[in-house]
C-alpha atoms as a PDB file:
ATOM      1  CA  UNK A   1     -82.305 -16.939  31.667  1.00  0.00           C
ATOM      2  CA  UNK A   2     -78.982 -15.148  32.150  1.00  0.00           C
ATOM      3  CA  UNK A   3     -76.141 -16.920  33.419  1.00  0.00           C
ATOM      4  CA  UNK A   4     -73.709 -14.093  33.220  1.00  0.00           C
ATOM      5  CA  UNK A   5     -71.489 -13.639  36.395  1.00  0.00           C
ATOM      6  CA  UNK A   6     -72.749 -10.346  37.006  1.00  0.00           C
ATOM      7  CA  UNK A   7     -76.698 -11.884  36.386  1.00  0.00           C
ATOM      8  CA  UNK A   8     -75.847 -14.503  39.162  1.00  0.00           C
ATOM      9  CA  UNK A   9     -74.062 -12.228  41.757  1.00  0.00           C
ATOM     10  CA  UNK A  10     -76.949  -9.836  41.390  1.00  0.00           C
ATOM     11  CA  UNK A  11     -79.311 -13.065  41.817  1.00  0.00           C
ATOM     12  CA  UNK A  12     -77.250 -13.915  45.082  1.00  0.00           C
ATOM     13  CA  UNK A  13     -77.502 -10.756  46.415  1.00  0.00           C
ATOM     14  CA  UNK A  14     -81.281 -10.168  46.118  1.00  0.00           C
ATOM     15  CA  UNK A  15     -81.234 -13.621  47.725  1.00  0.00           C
ATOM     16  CA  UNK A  16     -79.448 -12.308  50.763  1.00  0.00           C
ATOM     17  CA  UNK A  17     -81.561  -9.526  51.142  1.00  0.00           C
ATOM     18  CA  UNK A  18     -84.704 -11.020  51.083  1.00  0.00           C
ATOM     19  CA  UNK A  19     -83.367 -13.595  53.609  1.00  0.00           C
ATOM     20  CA  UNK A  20     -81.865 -11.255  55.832  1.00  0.00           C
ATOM     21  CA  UNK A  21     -84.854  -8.834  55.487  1.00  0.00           C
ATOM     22  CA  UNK A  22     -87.094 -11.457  56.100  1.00  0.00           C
ATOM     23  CA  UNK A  23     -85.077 -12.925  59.093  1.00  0.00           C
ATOM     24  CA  UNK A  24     -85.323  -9.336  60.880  1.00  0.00           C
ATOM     25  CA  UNK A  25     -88.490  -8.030  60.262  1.00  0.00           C
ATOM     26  CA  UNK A  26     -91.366  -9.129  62.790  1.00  0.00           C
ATOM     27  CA  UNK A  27     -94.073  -8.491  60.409  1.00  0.00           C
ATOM     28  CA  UNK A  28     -94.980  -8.784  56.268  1.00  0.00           C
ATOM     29  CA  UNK A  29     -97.561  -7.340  54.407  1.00  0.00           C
ATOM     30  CA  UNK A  30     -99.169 -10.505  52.382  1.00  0.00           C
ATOM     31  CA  UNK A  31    -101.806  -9.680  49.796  1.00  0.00           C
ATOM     32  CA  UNK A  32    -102.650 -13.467  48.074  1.00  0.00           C
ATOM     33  CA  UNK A  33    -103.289 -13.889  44.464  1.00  0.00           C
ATOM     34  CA  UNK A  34    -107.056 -12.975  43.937  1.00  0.00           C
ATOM     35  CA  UNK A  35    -107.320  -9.841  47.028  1.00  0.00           C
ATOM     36  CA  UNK A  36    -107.126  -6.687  47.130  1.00  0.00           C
ATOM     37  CA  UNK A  37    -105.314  -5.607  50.058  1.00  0.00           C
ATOM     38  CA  UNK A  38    -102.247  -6.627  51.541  1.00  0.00           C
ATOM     39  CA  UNK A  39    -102.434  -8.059  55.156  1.00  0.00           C
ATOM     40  CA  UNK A  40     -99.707  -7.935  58.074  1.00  0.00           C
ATOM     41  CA  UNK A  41     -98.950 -11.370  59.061  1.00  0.00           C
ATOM     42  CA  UNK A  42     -96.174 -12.376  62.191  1.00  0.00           C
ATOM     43  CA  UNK A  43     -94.105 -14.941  60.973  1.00  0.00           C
ATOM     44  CA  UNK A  44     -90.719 -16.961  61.019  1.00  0.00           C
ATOM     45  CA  UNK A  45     -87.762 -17.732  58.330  1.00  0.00           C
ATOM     46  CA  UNK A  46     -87.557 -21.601  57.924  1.00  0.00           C
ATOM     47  CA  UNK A  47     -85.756 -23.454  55.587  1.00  0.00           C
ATOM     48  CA  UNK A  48     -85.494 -21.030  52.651  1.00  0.00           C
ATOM     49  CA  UNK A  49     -88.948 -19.492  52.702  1.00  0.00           C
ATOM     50  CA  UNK A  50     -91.431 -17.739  55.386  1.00  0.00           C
ATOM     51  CA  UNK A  51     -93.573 -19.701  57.390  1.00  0.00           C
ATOM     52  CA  UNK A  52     -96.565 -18.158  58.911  1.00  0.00           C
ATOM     53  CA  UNK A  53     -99.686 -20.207  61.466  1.00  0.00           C
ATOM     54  CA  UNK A  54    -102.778 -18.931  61.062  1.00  0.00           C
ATOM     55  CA  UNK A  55    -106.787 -19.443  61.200  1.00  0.00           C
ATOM     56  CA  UNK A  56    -108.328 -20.500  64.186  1.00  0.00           C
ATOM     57  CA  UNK A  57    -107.691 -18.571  67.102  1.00  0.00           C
ATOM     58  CA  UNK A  58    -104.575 -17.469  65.500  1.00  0.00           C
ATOM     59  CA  UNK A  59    -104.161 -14.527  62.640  1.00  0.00           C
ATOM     60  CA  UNK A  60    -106.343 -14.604  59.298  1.00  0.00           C
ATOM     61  CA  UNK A  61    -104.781 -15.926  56.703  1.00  0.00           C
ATOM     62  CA  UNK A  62    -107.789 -14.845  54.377  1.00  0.00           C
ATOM     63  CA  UNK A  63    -106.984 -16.082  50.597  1.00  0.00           C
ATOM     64  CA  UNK A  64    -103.833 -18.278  50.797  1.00  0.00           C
ATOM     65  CA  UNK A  65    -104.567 -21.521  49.958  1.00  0.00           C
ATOM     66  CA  UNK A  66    -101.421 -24.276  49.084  1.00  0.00           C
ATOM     67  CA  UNK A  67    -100.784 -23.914  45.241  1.00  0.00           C
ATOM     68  CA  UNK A  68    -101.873 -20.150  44.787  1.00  0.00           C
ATOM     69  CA  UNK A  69     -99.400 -17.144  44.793  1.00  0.00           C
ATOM     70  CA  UNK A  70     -98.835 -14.253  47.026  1.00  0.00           C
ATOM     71  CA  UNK A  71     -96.815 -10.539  46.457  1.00  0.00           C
ATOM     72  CA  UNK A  72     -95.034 -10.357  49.893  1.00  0.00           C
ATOM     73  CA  UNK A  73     -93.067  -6.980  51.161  1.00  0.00           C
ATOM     74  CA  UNK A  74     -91.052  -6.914  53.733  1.00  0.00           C
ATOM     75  CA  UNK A  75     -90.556  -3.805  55.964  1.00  0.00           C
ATOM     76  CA  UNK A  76     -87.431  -2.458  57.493  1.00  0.00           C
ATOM     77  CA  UNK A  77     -86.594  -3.277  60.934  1.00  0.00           C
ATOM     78  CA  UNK A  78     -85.660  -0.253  61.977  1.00  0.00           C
ATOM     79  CA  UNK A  79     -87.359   2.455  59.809  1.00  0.00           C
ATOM     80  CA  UNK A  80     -90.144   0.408  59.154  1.00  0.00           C
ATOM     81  CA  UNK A  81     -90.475   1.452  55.473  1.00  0.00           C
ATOM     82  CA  UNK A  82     -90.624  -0.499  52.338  1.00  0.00           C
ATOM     83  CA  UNK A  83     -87.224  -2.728  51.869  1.00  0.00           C
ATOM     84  CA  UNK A  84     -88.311  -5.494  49.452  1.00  0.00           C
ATOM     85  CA  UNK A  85     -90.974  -6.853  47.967  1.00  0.00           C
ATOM     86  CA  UNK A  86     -91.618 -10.536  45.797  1.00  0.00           C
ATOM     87  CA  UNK A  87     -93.694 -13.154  44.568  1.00  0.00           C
ATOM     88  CA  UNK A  88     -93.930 -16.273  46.767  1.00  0.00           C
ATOM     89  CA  UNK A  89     -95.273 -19.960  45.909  1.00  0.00           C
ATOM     90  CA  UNK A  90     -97.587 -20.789  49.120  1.00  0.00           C
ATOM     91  CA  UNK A  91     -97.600 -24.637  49.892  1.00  0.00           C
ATOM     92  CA  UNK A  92     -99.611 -25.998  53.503  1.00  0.00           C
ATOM     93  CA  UNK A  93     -97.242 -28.038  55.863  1.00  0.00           C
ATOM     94  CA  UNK A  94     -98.799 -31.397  57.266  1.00  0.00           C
ATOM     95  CA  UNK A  95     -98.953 -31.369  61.148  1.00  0.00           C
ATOM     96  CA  UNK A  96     -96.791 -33.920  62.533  1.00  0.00           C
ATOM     97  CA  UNK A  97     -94.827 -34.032  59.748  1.00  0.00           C
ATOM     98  CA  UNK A  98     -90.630 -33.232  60.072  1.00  0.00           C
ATOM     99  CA  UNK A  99     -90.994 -29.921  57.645  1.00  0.00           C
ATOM    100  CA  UNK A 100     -94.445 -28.823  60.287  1.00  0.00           C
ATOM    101  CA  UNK A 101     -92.153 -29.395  63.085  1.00  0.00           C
ATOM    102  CA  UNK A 102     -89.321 -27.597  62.622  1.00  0.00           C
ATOM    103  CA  UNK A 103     -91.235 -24.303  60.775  1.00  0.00           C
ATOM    104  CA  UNK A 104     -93.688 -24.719  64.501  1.00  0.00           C
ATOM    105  CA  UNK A 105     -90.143 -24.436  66.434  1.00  0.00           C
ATOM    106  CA  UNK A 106     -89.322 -21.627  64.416  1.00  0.00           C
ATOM    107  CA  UNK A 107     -92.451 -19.638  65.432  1.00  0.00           C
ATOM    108  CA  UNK A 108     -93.216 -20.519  68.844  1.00  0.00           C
ATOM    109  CA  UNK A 109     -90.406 -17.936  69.426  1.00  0.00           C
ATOM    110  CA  UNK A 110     -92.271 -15.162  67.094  1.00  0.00           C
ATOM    111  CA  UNK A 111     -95.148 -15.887  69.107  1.00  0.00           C
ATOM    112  CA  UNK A 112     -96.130 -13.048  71.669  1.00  0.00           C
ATOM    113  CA  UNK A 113     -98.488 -13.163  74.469  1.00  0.00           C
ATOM    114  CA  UNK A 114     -99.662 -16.944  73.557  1.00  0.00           C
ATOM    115  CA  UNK A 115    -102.791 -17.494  75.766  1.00  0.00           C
ATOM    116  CA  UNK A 116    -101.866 -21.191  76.098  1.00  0.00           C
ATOM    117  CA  UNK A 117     -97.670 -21.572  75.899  1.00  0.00           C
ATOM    118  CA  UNK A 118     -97.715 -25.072  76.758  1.00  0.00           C
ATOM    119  CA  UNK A 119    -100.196 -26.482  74.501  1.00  0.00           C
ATOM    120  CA  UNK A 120     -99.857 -24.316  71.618  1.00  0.00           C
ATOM    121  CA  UNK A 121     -98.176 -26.511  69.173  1.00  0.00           C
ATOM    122  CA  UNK A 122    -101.181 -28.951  70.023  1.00  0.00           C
ATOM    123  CA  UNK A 123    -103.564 -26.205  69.341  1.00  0.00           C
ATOM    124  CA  UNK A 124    -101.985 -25.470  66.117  1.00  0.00           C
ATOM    125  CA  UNK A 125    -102.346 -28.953  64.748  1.00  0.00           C
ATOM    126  CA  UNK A 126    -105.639 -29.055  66.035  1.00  0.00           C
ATOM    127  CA  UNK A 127    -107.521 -25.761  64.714  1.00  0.00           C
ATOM    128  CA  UNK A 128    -104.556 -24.013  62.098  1.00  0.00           C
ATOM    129  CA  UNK A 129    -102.874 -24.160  59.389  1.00  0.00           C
ATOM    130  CA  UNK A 130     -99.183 -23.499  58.797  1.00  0.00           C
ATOM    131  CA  UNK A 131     -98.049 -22.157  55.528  1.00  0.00           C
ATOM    132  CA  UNK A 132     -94.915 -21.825  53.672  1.00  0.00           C
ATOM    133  CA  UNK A 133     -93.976 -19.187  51.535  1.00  0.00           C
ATOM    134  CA  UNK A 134     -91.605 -19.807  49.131  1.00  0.00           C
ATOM    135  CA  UNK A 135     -89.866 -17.088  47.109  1.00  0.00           C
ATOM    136  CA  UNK A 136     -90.553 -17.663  43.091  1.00  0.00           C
ATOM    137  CA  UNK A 137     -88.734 -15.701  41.156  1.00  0.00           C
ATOM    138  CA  UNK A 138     -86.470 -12.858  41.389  1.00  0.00           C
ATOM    139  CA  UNK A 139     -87.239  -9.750  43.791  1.00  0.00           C
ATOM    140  CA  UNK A 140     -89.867  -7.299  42.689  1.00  0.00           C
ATOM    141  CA  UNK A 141     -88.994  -4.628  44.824  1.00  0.00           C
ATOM    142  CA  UNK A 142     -85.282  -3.801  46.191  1.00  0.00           C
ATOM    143  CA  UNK A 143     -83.393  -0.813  47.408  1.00  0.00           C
ATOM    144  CA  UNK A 144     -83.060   1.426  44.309  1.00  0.00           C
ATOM    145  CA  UNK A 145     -85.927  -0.419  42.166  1.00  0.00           C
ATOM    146  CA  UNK A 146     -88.716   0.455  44.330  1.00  0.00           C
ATOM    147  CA  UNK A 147     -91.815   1.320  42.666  1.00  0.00           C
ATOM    148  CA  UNK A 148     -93.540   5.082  42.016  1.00  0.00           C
ATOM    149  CA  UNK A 149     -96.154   6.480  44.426  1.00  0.00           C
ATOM    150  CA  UNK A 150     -96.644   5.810  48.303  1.00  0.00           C
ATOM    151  CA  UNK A 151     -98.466   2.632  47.280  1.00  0.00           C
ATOM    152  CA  UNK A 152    -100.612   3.190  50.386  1.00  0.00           C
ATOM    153  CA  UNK A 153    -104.294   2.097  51.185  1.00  0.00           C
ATOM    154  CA  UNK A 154    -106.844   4.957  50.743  1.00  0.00           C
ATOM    155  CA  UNK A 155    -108.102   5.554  54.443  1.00  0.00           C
ATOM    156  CA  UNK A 156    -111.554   3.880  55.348  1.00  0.00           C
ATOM    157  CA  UNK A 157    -114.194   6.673  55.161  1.00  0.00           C
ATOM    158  CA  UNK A 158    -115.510   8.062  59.133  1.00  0.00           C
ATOM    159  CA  UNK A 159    -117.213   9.892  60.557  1.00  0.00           C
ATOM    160  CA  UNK A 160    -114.440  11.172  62.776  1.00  0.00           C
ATOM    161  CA  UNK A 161    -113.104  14.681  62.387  1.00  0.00           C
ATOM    162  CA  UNK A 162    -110.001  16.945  63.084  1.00  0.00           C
ATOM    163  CA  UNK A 163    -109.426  18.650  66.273  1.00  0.00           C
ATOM    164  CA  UNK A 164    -111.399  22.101  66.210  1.00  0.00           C
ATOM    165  CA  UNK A 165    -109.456  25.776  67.088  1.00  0.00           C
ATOM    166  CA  UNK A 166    -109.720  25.978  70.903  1.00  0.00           C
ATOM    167  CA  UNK A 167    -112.000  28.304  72.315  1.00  0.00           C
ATOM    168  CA  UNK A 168    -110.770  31.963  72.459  1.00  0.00           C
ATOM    169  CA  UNK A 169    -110.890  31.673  76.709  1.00  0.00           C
ATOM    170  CA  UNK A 170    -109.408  28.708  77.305  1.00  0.00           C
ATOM    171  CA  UNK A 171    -106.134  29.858  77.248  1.00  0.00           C
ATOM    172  CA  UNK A 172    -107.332  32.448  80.663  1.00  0.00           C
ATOM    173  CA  UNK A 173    -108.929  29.590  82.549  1.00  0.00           C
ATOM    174  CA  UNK A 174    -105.936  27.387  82.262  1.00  0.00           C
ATOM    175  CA  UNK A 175    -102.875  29.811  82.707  1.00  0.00           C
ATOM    176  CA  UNK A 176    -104.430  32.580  85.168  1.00  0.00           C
ATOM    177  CA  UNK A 177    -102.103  32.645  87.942  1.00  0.00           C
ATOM    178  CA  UNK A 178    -103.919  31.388  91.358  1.00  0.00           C
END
């Protein structure tokens, strides 16, 4: 591993970001180790990683199970684009316990439109799981190292289609003057 002062201010900084990224954002894309899409997950920074509730009557968490991986990316705030991407360690936090806690203070606040405010945190020990997602290893994806092609999902097949030409008239029926 380098231990160069430029290696360890670069290490810092990509620490920053992610934090700060992570901090602003209101959404990630998670895909876990094994799937092959990424998912958007709500979540909170607590603690040095992202914690996220999920299953139940909450959002999917399909594929993260404590002790597998995930690739996280984070998307910009206010563009909305790409900003950072990374690998993450995902552990589950006992409810009741002082790290469950404090990561279910952190995200009662992320929580929008809760159907049951006051018992939530009882409903999330009961029926979900929180997870932790710890940051393992250095960034993947930063400002300047991002990587080649839109790295977007192909589009579900439908039958849907395009808007047609309109018809040569309409134009008459809806400007003639009355």
């Amino acid at each position: 591993m380098d231990r160069t002062p430029a290696a360890t201010a670069d290490a810092l900084l990509d620490r920053a970001l992610l934090e700060e990224a992570a901090k602003k954002s209101g959404l990630l894309w998670v895909r876990a180790d094994g799937e092959e899409q990424s998912r958007p997950l709500w979540h909170a920074w607590h603690d040095g990683a992202v914690v996220v509730v999920g299953d139940g009557a909450e959002q999917p968490l399909h594929g993260l199970t404590p002790g597998s991986g995930a690739q996280v990316t984070v998307r910009s705030k206010d563009k909305g684009g790409r900003l950072t991407g990374w690998r993450a360690r995902v552990s589950e936090l006992a409810p009741g316990g002082e790290a469950w806690s404090g990561a279910v203070e952190e995200l009662k606040g992320k929580r929008l439109n809760a159907p049951d405010t006051d018992a939530m945190t009882e409903r999330w020990a009961r029926e979900c799981r929180v997870l932790r997602l710890e940051p393992a290893g250095p960034l993947d994806e930063r400002p300047g190292a991002m990587p080649d092609g839109s790295q977007a999902a192909a589009p579900m097949p439908t039958t849907a289609t395009t808007r047609r030409p309109i018809p040569a008239g309409l134009p008459k029926l809806l400007f003639k003057r009355r």
